[in-house]
PDB file of N, CA and C in Angstrom:
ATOM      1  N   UNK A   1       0.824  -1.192   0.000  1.00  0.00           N
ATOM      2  CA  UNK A   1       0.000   0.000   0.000  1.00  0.00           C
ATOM      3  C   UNK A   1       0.868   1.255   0.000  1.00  0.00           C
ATOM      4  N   UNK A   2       0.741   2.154  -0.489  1.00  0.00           N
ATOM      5  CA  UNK A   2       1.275   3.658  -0.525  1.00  0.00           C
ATOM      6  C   UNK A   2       0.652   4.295   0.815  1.00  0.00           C
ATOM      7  N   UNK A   3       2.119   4.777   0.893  1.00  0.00           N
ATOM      8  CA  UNK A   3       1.548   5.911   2.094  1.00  0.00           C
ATOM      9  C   UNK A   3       0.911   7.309   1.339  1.00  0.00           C
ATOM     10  N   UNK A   4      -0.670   7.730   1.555  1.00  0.00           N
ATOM     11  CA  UNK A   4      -0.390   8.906   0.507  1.00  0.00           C
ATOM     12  C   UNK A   4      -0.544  10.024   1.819  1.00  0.00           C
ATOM     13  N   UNK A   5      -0.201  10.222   3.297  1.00  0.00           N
ATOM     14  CA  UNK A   5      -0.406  11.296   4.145  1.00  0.00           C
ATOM     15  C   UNK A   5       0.598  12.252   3.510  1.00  0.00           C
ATOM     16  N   UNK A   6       1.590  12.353   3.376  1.00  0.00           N
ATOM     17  CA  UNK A   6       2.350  13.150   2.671  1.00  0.00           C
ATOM     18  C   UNK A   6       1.767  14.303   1.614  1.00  0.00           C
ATOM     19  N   UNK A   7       1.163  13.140   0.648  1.00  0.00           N
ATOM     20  CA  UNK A   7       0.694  13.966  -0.302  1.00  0.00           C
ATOM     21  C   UNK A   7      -0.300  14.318  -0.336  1.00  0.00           C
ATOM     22  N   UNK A   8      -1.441  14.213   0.760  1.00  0.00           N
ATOM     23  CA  UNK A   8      -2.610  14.646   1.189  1.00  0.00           C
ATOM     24  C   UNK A   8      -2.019  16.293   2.031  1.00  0.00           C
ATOM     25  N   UNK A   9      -0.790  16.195   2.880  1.00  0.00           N
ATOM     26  CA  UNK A   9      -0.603  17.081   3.463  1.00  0.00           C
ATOM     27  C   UNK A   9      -0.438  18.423   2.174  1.00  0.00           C
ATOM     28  N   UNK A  10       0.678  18.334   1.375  1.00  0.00           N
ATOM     29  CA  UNK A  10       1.207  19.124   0.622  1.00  0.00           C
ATOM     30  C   UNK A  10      -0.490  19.675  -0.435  1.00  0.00           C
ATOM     31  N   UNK A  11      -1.208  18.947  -0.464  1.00  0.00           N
ATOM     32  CA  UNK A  11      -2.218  19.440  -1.763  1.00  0.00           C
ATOM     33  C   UNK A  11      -3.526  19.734  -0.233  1.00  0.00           C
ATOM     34  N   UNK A  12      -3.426  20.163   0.916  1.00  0.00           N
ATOM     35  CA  UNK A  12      -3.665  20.772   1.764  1.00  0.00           C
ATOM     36  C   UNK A  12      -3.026  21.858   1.941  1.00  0.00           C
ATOM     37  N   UNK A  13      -2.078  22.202   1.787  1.00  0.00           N
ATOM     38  CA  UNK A  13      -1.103  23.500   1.694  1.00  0.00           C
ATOM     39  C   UNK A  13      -1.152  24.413   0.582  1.00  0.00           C
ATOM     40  N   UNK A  14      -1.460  23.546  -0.767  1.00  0.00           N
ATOM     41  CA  UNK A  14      -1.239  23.799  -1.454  1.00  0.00           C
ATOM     42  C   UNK A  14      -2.852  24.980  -2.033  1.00  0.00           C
ATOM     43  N   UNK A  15      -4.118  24.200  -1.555  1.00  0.00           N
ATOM     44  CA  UNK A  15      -5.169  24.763  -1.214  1.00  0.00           C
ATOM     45  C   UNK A  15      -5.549  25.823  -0.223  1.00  0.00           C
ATOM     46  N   UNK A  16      -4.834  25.689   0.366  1.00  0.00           N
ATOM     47  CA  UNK A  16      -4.630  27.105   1.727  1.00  0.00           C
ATOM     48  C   UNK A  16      -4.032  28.330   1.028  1.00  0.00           C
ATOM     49  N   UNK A  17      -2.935  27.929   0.169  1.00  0.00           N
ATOM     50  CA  UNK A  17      -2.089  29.083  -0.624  1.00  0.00           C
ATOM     51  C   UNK A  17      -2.751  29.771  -1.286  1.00  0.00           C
ATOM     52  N   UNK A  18      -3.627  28.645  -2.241  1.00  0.00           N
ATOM     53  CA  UNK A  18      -4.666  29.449  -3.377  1.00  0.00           C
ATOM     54  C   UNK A  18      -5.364  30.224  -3.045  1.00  0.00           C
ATOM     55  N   UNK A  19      -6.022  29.518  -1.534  1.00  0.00           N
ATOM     56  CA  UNK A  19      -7.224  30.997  -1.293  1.00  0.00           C
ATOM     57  C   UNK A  19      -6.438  31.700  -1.023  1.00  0.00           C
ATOM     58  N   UNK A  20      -5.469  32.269  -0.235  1.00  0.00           N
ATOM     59  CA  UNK A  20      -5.347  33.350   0.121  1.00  0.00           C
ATOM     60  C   UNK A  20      -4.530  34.043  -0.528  1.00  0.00           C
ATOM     61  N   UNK A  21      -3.910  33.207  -2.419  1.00  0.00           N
ATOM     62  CA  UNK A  21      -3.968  34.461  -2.918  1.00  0.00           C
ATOM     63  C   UNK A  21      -5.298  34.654  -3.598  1.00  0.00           C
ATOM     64  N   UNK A  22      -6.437  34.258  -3.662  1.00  0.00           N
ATOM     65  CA  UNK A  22      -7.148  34.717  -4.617  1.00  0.00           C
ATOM     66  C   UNK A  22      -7.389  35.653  -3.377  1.00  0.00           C
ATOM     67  N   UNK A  23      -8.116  35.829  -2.232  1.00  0.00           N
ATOM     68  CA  UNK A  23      -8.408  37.231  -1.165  1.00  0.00           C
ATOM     69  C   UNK A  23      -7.357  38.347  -1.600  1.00  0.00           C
ATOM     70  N   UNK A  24      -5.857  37.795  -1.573  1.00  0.00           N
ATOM     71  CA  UNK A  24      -5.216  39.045  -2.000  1.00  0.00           C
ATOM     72  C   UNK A  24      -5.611  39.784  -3.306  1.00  0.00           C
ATOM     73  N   UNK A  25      -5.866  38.952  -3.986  1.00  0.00           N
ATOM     74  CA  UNK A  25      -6.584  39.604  -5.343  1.00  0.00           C
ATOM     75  C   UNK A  25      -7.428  39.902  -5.324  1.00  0.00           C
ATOM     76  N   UNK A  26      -8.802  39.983  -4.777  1.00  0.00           N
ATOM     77  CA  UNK A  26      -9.689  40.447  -4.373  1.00  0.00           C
ATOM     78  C   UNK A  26      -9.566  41.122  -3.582  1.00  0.00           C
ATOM     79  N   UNK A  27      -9.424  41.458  -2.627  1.00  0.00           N
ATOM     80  CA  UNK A  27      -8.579  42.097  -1.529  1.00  0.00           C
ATOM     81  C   UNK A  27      -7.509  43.628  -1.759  1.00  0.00           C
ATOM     82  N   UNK A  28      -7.507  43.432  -3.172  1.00  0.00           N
ATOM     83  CA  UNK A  28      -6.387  44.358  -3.361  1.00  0.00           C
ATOM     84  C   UNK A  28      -6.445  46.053  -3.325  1.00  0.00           C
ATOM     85  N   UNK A  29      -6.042  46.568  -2.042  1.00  0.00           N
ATOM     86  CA  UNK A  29      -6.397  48.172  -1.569  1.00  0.00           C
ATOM     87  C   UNK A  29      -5.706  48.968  -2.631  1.00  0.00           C
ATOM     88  N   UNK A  30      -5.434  48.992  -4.114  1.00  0.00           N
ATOM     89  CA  UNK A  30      -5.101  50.007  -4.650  1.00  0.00           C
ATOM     90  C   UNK A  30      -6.402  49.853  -6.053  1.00  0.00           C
ATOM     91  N   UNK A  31      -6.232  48.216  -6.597  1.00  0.00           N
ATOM     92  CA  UNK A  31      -7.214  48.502  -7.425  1.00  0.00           C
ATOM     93  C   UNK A  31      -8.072  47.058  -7.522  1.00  0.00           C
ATOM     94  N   UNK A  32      -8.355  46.269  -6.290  1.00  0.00           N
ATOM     95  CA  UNK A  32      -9.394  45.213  -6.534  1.00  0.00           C
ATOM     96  C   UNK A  32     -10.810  44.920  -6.926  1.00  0.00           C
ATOM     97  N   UNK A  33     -11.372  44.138  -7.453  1.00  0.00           N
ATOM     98  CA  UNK A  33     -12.471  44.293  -7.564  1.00  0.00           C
ATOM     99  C   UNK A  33     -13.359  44.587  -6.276  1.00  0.00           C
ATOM    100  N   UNK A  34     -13.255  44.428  -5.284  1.00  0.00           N
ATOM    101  CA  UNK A  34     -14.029  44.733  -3.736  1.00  0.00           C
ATOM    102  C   UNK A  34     -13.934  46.429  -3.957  1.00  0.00           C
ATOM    103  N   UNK A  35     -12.863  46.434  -4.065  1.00  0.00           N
ATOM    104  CA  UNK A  35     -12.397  48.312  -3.375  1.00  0.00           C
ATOM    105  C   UNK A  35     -13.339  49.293  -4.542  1.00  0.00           C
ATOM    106  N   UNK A  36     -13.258  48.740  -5.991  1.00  0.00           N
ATOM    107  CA  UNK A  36     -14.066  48.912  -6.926  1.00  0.00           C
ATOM    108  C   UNK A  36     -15.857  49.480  -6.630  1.00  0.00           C
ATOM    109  N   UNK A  37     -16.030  48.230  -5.915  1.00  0.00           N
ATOM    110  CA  UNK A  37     -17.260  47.736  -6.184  1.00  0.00           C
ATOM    111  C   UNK A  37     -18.228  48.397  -4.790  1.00  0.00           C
ATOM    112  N   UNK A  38     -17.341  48.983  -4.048  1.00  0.00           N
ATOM    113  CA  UNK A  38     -17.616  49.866  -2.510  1.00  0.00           C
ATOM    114  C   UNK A  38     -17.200  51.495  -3.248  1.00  0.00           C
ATOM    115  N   UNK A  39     -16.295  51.667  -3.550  1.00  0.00           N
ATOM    116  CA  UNK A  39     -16.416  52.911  -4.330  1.00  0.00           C
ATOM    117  C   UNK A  39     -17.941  53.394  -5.391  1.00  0.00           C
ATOM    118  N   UNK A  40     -18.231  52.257  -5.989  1.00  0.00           N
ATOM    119  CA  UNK A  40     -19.721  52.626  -6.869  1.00  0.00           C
ATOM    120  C   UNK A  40     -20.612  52.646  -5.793  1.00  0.00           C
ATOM    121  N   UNK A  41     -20.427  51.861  -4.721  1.00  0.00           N
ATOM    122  CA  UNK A  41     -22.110  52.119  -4.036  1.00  0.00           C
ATOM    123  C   UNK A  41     -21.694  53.123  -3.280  1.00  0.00           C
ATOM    124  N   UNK A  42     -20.489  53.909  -2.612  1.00  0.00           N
ATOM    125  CA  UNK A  42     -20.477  54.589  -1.998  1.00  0.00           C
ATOM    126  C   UNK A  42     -20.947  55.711  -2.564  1.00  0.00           C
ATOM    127  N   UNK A  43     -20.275  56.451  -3.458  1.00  0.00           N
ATOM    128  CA  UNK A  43     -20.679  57.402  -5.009  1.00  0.00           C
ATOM    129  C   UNK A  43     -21.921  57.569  -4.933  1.00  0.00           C
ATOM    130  N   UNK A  44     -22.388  55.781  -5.283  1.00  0.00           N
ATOM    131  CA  UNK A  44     -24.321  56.002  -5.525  1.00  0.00           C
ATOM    132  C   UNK A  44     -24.892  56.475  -3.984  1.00  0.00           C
ATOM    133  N   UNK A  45     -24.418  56.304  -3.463  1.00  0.00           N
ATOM    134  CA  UNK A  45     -25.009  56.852  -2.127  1.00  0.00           C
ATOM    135  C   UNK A  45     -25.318  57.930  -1.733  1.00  0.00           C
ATOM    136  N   UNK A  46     -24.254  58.530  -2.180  1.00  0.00           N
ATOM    137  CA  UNK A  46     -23.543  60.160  -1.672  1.00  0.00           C
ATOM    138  C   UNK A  46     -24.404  60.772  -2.945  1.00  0.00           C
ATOM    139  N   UNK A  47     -24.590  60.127  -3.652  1.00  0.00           N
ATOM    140  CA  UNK A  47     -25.412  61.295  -4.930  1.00  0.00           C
ATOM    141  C   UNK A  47     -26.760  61.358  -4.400  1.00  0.00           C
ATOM    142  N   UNK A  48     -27.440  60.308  -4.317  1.00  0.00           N
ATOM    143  CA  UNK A  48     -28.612  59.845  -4.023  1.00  0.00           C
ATOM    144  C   UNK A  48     -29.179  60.851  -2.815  1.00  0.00           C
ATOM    145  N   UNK A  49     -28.235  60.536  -2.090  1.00  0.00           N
ATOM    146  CA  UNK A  49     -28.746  61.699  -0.770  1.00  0.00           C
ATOM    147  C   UNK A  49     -28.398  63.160  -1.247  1.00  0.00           C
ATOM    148  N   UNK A  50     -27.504  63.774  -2.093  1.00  0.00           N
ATOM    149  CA  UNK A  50     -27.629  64.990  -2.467  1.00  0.00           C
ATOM    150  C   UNK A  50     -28.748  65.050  -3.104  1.00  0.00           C
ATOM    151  N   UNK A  51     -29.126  64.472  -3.967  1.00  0.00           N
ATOM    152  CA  UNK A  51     -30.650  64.759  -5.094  1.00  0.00           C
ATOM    153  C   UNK A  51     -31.336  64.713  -3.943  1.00  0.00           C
ATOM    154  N   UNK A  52     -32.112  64.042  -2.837  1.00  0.00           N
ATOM    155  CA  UNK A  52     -32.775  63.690  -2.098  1.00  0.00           C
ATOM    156  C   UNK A  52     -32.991  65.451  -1.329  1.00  0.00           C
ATOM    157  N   UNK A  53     -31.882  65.783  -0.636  1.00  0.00           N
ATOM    158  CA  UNK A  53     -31.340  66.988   0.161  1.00  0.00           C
ATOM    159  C   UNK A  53     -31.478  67.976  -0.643  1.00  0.00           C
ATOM    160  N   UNK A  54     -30.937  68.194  -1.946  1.00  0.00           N
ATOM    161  CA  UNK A  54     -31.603  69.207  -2.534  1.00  0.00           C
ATOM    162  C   UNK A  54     -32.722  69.915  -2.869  1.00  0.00           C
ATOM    163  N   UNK A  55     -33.635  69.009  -3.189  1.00  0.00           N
ATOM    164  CA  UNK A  55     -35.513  68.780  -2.963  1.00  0.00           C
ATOM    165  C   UNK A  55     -36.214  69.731  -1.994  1.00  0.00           C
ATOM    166  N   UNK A  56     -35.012  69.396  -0.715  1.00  0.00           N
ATOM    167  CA  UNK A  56     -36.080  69.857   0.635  1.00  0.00           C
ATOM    168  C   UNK A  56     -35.944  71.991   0.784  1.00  0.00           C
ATOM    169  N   UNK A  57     -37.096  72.054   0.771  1.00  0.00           N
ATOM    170  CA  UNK A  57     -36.872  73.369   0.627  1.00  0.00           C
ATOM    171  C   UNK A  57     -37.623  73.482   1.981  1.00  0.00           C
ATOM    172  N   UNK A  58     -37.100  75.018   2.629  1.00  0.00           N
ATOM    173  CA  UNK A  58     -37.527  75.348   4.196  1.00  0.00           C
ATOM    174  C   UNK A  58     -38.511  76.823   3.930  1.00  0.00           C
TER     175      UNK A  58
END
């Protein structure tokens, strides 16, 4: 019989690596898709409530 713990360990490592580079890539604070994708709703936000705020007259 083959021992396969070895190579169960390494393609366990090897799966740990991947995610955390794909988070770094996603993840990425200069131009990731996350940082992207919080910038548009933030934007839509901040407009939304100006049109909203502008409206109100005293």
């Amino acid at each position: 019989m083959k021992d396969t713990r070895g190579q169960n360990i390494i393609e366990y490592i090897l799966l740990v690596v991947a995610v955390i580079l794909v988070f770094l890539v996603l993840l990425n604070p200069q131009s990731g898709p996350v940082k992207k994708s919080v910038e548009t709703t933030l934007n839509s936000t901040t407009q939304q409530l100006a049109n909203i705020t502008s409206n109100i007259r005293f």
